[in-house]
Protein backbone atom coordinates (compact mmCIF):
# COMPACT_ATOMS: atom_id res chain seq x y z
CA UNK A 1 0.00 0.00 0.00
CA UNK A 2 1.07 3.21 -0.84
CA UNK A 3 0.54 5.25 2.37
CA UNK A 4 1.45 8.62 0.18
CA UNK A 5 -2.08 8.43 -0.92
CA UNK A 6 -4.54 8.39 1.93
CA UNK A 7 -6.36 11.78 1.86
CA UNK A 8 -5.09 13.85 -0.67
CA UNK A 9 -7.21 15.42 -3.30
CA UNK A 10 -7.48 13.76 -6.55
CA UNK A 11 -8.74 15.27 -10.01
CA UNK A 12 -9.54 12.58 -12.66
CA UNK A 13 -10.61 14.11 -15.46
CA UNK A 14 -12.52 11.91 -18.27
CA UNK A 15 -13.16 9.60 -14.41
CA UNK A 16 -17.43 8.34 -15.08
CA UNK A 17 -16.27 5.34 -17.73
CA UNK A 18 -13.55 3.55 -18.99
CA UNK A 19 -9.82 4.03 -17.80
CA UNK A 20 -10.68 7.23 -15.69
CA UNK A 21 -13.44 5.02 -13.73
CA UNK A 22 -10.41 2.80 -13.18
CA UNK A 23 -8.25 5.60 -11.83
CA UNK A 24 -10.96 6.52 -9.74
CA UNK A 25 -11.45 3.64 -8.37
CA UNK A 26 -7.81 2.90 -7.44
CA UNK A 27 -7.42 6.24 -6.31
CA UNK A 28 -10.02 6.20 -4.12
CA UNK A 29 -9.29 2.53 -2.33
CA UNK A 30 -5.90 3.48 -1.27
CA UNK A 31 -8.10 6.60 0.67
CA UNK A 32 -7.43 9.56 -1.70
CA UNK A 33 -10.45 12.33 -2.48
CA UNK A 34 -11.48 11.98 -6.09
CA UNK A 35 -13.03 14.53 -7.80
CA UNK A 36 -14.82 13.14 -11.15
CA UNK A 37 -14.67 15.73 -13.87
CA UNK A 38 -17.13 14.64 -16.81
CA UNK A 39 -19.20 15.68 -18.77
CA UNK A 40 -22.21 13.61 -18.45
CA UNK A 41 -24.66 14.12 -15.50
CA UNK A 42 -25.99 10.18 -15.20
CA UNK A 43 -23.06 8.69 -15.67
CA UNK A 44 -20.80 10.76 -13.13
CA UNK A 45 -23.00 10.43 -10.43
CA UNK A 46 -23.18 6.46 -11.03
CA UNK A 47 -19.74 6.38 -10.74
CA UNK A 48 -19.39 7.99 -7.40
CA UNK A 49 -22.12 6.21 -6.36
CA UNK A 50 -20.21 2.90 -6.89
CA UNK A 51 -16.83 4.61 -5.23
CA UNK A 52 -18.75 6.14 -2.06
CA UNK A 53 -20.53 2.52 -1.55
CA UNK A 54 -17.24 0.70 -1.63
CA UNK A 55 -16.23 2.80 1.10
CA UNK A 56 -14.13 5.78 -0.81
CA UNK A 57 -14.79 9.56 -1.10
CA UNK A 58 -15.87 11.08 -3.89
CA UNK A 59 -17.87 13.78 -5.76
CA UNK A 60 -18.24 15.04 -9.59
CA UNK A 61 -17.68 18.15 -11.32
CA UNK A 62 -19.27 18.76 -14.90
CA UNK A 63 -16.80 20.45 -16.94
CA UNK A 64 -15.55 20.84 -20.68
CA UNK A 65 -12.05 19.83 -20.89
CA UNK A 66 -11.17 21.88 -23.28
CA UNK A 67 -12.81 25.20 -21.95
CA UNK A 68 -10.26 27.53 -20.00
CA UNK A 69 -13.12 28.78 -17.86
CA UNK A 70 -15.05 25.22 -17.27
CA UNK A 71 -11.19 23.73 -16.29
CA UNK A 72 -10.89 27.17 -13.77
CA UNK A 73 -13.73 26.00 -12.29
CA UNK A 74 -13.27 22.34 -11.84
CA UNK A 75 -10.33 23.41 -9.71
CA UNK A 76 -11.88 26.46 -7.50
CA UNK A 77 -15.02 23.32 -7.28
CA UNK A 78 -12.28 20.72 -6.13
CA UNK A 79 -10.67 22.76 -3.26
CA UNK A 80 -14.05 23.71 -2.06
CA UNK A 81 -14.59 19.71 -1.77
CA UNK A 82 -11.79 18.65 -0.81
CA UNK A 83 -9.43 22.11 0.69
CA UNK A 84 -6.62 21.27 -2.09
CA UNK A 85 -5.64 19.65 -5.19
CA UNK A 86 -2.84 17.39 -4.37
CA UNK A 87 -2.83 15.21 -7.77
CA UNK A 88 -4.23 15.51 -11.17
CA UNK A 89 -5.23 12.87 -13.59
CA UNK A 90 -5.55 14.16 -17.17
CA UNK A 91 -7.20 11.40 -18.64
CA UNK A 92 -9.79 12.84 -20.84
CA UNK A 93 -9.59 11.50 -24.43
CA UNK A 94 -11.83 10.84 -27.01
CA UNK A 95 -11.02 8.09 -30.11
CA UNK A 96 -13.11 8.22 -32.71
CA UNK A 97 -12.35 6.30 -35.46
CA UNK A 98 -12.09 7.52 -38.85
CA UNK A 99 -9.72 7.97 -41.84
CA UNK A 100 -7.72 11.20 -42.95
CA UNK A 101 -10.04 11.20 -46.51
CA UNK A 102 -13.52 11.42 -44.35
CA UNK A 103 -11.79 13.89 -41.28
CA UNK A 104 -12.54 17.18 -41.51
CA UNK A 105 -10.18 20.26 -39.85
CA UNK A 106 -13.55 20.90 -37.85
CA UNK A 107 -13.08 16.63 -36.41
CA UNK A 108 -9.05 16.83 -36.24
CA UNK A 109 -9.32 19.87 -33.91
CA UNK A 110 -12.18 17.95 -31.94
CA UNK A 111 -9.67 15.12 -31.00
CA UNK A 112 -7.03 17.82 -30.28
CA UNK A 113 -8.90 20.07 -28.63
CA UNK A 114 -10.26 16.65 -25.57
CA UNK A 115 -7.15 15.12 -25.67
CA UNK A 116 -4.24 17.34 -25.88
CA UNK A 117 -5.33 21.35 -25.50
CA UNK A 118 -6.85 20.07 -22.00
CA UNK A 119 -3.83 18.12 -20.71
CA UNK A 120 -2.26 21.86 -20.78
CA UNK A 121 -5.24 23.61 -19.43
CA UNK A 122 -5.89 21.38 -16.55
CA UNK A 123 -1.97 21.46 -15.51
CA UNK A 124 -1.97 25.13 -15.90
CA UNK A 125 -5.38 25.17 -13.67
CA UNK A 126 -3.38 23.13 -11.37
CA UNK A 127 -0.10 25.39 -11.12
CA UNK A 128 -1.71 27.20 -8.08
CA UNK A 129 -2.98 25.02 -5.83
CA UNK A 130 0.54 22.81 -6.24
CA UNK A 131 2.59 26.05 -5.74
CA UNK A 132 0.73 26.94 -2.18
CA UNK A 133 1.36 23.62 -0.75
CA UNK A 134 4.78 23.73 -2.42
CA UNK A 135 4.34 19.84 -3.94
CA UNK A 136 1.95 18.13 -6.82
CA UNK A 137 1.51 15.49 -8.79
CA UNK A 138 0.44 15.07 -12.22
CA UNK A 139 -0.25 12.00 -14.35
CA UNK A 140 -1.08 12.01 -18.04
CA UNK A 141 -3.14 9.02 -19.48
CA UNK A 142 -1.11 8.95 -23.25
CA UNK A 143 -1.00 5.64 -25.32
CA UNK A 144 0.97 3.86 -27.42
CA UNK A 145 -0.99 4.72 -30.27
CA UNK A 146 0.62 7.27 -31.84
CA UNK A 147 4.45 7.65 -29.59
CA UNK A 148 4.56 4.07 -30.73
CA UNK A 149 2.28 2.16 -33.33
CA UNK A 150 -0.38 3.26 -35.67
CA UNK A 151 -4.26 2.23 -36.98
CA UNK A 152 -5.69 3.55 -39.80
CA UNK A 153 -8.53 5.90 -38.68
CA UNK A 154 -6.98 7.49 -35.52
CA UNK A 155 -4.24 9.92 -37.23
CA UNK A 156 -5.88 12.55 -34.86
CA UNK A 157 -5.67 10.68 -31.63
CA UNK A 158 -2.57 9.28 -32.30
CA UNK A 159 -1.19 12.64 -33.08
CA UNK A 160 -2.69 14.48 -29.59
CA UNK A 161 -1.28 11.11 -27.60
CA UNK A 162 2.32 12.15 -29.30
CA UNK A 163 1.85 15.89 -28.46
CA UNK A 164 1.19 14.91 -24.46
CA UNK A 165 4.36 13.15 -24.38
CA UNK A 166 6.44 16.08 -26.13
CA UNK A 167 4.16 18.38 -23.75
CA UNK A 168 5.48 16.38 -20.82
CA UNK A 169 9.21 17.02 -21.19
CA UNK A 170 9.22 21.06 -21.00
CA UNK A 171 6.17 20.60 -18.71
CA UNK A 172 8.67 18.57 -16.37
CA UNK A 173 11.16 21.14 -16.28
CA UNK A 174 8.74 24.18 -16.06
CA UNK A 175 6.66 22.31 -13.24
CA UNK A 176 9.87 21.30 -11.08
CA UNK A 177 9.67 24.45 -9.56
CA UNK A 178 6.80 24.31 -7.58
CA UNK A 179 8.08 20.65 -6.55
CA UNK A 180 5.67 18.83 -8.66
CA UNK A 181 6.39 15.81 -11.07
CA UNK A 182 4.99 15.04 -14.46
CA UNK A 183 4.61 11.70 -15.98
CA UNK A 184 2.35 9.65 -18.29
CA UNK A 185 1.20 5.88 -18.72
CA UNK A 186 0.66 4.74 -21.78
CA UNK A 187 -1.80 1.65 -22.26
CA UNK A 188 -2.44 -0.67 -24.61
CA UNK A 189 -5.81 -2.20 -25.60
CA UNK A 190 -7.55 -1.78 -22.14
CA UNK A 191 -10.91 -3.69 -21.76
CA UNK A 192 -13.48 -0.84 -21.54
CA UNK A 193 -17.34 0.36 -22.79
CA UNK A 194 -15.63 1.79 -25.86
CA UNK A 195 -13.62 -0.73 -27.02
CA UNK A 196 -16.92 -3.13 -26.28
CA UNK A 197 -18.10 -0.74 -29.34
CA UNK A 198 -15.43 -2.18 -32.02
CA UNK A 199 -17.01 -5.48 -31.81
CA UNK A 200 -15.89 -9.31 -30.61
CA UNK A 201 -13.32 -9.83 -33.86
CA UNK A 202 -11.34 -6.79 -32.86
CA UNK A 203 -11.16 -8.14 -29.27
CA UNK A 204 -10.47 -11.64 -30.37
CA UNK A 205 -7.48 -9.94 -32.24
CA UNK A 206 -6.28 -7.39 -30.07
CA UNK A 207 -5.83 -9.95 -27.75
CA UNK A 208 -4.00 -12.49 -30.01
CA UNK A 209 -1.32 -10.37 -30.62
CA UNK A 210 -0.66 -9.44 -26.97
CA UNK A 211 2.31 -11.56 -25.12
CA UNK A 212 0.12 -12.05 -22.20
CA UNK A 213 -3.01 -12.76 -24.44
CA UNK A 214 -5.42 -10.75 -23.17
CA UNK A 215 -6.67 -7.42 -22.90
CA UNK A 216 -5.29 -5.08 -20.02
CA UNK A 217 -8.03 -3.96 -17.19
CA UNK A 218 -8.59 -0.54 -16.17
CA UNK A 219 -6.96 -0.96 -12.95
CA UNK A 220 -3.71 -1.99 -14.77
CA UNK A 221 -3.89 1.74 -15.68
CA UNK A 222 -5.01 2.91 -12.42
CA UNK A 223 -2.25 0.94 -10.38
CA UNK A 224 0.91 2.92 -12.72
CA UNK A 225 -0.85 5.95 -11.65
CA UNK A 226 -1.09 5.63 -8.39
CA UNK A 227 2.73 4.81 -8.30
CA UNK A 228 3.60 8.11 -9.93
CA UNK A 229 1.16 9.81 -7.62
CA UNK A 230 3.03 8.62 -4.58
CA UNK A 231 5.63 9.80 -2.46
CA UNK A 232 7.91 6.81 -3.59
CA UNK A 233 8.14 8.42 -7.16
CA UNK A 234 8.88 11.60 -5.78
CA UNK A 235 12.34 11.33 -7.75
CA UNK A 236 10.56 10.29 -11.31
CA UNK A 237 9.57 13.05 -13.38
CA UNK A 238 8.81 13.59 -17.59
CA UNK A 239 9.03 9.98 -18.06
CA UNK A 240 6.39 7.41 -19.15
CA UNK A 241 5.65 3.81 -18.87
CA UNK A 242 4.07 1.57 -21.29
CA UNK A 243 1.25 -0.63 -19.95
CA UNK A 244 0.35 -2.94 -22.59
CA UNK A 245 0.90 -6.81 -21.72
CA UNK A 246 3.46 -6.64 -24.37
CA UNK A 247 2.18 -5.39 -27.06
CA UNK A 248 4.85 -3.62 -28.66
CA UNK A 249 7.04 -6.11 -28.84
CA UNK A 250 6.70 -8.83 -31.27
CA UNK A 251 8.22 -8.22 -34.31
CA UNK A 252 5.04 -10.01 -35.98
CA UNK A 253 2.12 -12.42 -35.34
CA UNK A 254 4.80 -15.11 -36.27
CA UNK A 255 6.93 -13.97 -33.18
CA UNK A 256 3.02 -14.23 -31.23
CA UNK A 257 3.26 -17.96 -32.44
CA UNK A 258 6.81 -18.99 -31.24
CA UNK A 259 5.54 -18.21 -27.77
């Protein structure tokens, strides 16, 4: 257990479905304060419903990402919850699948706009609150689509998952500081609602190309976080880890075979 963790304030942003849910919920059993940032009503309040009946704290915030004012105001509505904002979780993303013939400039700046415009506004948001109690933490859900493999249809995403890693080097530097790290995880396929949307074959797939032969779970995710939250990775900063049961690393499905 990582005793670092017990009561501070936590912002996961993206945190009613999917990998933030599993943040949140990791988060929040090791005794942290989660504020959900979301923006759907129903399914933020189901989610800390299901953290606050497993015994954790928790409360949501609706809030556009990618609005300066809407990110201001997740933070003032987090330190009025919880008296601080000790870690951030900038986990919002949005994948939708489609090819560079059918994407419009209007859907490309979509994709940047969630995914990489609000990992800067919510760490800027957050420069405050970590300066005043002189130490922060911020982790940044990436991928390795885009910093490391491609599929046709997600030039967009894979390009804002790129920018948050060359985001996170300067970020490093300029955030050191205020004592405050930066650092990202980068998952693989991850078992959640939206990849449920791509349909059994892809799964089936997905998952026979993976060393370990299966999909990861959202705690997977939620467990790097919480490392580079903690006090024990107080000496880590602008790095990232890949969470992907191996999934980089065959050469080929023949390599897959040999195993």
């Amino acid at each position: 257990m990582l005793t670092s963790i017990a009561g501070k304030a936590v912002i996961v942003t993206g945190g009613s479905k999917g990998i933030g849910k599993g943040i949140a919920r990791v988060f929040a059993a090791q005794g942290a304060k989660v504020m959900i940032a979301a923006r759907g009503e129903e399914a933020a309040q189901a989610t800390v419903a299901e953290i606050e009946a497993a015994g954790g704290s928790a409360a949501y915030h609706l809030c556009d990402v990618a609005d300066w004012d809407d990110v201001q105001g997740l933070v003032a509505a987090t330190k009025e919850a919880f008296g601080a904002v000790d870690i951030l979780c900038a986990n919002a993303g949005i994948f939708p699948q489609m090819k560079m013939v059918e994407m419009s400039p209007e859907d490309w700046d979509g994709v940047m706009a969630t995914n990489l415009k609000s990992t800067f506004l919510c760490v800027k948001a957050c420069i405050p609150e970590f300066e005043a109690a002189g130490k922060g933490r911020v982790i940044v859900t990436s991928s390795i689509t885009g910093p490391v493999t491609g599929f046709p249809g997600w030039s967009h995403y894979g390009a804002s998952k790129a920018g948050q890693l060359g985001f996170l080097k300067t970020a490093a530097m300029e955030l050191s500081r205020y004592n405050t790290t930066i650092n990202a995880v980068m998952p693989g396929n991850i078992y959640t609602e939206g990849l449920q949307d791509l349909g059994e074959d892809y799964l089936a797939t997905m998952s026979a190309s993976i060393p370990l032969k299966r999909l990861g779970a959202v705690e997977d995710i939620g467990n790097a976080a919480l490392f580079f939250a903690s006090d024990e990775a107080a000496y880590i900063t602008g790095q990232q880890i890949v969470v992907d049961g191996g999934q980089i690393l065959p050469e080929s499905l023949e390599a897959i075979a040999e195993i």
